[in-house]
Protein backbone atom coordinates (compact mmCIF):
# COMPACT_ATOMS: atom_id res chain seq x y z
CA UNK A 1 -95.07 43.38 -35.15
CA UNK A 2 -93.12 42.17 -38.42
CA UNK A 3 -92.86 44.91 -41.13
CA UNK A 4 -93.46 43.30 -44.43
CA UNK A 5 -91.16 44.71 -47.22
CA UNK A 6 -92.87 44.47 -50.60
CA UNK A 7 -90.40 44.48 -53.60
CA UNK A 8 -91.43 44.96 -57.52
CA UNK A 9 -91.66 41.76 -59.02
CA UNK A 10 -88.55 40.68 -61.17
CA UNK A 11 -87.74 37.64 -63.07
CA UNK A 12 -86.85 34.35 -61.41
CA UNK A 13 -83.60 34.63 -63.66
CA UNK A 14 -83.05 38.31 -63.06
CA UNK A 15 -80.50 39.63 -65.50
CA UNK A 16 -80.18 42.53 -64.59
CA UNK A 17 -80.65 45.97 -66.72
CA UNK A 18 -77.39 45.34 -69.27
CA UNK A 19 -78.07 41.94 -70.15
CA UNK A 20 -82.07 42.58 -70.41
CA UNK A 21 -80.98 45.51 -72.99
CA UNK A 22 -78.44 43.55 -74.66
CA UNK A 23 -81.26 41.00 -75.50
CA UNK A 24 -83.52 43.12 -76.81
CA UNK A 25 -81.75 45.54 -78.86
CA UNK A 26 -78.64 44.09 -79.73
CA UNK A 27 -76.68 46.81 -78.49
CA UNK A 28 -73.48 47.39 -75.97
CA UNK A 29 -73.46 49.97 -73.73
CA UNK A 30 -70.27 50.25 -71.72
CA UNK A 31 -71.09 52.85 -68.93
CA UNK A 32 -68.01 53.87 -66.65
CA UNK A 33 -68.38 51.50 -63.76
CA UNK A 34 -70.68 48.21 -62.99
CA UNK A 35 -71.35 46.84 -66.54
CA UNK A 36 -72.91 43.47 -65.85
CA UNK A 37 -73.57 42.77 -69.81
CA UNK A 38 -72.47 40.30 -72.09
CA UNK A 39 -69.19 42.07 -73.39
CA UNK A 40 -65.62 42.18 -72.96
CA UNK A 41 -65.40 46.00 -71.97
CA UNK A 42 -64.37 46.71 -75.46
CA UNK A 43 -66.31 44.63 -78.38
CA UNK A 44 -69.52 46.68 -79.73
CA UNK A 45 -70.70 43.66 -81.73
CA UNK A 46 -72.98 41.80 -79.30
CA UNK A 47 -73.20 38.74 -81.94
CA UNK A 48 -69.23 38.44 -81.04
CA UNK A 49 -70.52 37.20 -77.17
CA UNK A 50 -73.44 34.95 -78.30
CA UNK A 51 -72.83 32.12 -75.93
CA UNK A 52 -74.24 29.13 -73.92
CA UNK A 53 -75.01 31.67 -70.95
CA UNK A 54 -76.69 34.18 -73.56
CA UNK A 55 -78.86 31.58 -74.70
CA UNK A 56 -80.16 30.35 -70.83
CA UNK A 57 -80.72 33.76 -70.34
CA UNK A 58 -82.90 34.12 -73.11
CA UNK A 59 -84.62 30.71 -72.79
CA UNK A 60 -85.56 31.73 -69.15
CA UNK A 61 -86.22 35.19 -69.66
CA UNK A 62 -87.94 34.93 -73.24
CA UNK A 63 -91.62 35.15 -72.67
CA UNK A 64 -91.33 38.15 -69.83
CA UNK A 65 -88.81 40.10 -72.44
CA UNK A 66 -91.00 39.58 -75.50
CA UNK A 67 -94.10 40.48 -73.76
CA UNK A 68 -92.53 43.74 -72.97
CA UNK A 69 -91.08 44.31 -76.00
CA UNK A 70 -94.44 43.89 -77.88
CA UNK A 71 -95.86 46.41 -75.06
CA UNK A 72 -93.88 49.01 -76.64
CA UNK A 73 -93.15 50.37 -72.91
CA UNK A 74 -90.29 52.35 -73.04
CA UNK A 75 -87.15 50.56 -70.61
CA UNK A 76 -86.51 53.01 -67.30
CA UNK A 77 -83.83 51.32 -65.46
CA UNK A 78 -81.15 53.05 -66.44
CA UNK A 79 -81.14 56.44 -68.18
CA UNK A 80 -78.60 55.79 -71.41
CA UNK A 81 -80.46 52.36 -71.34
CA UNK A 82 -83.57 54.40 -72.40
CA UNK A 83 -85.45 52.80 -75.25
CA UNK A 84 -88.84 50.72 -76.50
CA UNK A 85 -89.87 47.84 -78.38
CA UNK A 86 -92.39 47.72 -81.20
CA UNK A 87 -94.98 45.46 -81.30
CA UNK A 88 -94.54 44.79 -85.13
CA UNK A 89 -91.02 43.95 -84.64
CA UNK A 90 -89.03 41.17 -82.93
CA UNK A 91 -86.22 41.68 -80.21
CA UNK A 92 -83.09 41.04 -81.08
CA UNK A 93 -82.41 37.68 -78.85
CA UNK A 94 -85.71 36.61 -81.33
CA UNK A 95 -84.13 37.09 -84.43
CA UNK A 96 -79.99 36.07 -83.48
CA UNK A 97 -81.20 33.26 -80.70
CA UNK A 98 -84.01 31.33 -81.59
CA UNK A 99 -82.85 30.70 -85.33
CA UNK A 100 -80.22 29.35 -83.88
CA UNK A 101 -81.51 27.04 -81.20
CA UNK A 102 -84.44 25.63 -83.76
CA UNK A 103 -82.69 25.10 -86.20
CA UNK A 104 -79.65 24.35 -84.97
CA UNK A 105 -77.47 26.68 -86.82
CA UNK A 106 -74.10 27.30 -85.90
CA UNK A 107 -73.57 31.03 -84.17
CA UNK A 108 -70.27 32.73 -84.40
CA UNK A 109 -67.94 32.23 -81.26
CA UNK A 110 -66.05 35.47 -79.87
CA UNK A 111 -63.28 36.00 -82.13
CA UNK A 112 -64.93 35.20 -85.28
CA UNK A 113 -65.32 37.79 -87.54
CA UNK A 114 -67.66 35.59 -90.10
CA UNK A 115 -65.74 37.28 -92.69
CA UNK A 116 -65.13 34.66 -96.05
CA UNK A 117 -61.25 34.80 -97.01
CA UNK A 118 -61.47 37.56 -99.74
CA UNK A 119 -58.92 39.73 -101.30
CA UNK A 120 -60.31 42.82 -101.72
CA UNK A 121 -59.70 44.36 -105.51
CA UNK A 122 -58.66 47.66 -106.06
CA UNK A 123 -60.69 49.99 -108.47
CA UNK A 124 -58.33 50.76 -111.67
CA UNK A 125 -57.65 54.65 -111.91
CA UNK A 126 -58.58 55.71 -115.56
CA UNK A 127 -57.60 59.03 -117.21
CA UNK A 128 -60.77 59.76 -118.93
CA UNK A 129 -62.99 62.91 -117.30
CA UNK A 130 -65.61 62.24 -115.18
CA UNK A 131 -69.41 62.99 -116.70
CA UNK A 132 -69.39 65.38 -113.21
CA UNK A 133 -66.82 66.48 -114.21
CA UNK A 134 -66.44 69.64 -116.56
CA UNK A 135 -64.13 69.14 -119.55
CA UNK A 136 -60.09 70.48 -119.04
CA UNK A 137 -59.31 74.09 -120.76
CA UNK A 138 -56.51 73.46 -123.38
């Protein structure tokens, strides 16, 4: 007699827990070992890793992730991956992806800071007292 196994249904583009996270929070995590997410090891700023694979993962995983996020379920796969969506809000991959692929706007690639050129202006000291501050005993 054949044993039948039954496993919990996943997505036909399983990400796995990082990425999933990643998508709809915006966040890195770096635990010690097995990271399977989007960054480098190092970077915290997941808009530095928007790329082409980000954006499949989204497009095939977008109706499954938002439907959970709007649920409001809290996420159990891994324990410092522990958080919830909120049905009022959008997940991240919403807001940072799908601009981008309707409109067509240009994301940041990794190593752009999106910074303009600026030179930053230093405040000019003045001698006067501050109003804080009480006046000086002659």
């Amino acid at each position: 007699m054949a044993t039948i196994h039954r496993r919990k249904r996943t997505s036909r583009h399983d990400i796995g827990p990082y990425r999933r996270y990643e998508l709809l929070f915006g966040e890195i995590i770096y635990p010690v070992l097995d990271y399977t997410g989007y960054g480098d090891g190092t970077g915290k700023n997941l808009e530095d890793f928007i790329s082409d694979e980000m954006r499949a993962d989204w497009e095939a995983n977008r109706d499954e992730l938002t439907k959970f996020w709007r649920s409001g379920a809290f996420t159990m796969e891994e324990p410092w991956l522990f958080d919830r969506g909120y049905s009022h809000t959008l997940p991240w991959a919403a807001k940072h992806l799908d601009g981008a692929i309707k409109d067509g706007i240009k994301k940041r690639q990794p190593g752009e800071t999106g910074a303009k050129d600026k030179t930053m202006t230093t405040p000019q000291l003045t001698t006067e007292p501050s109003p804080c501050q009480p006046p000086s005993k002659p």
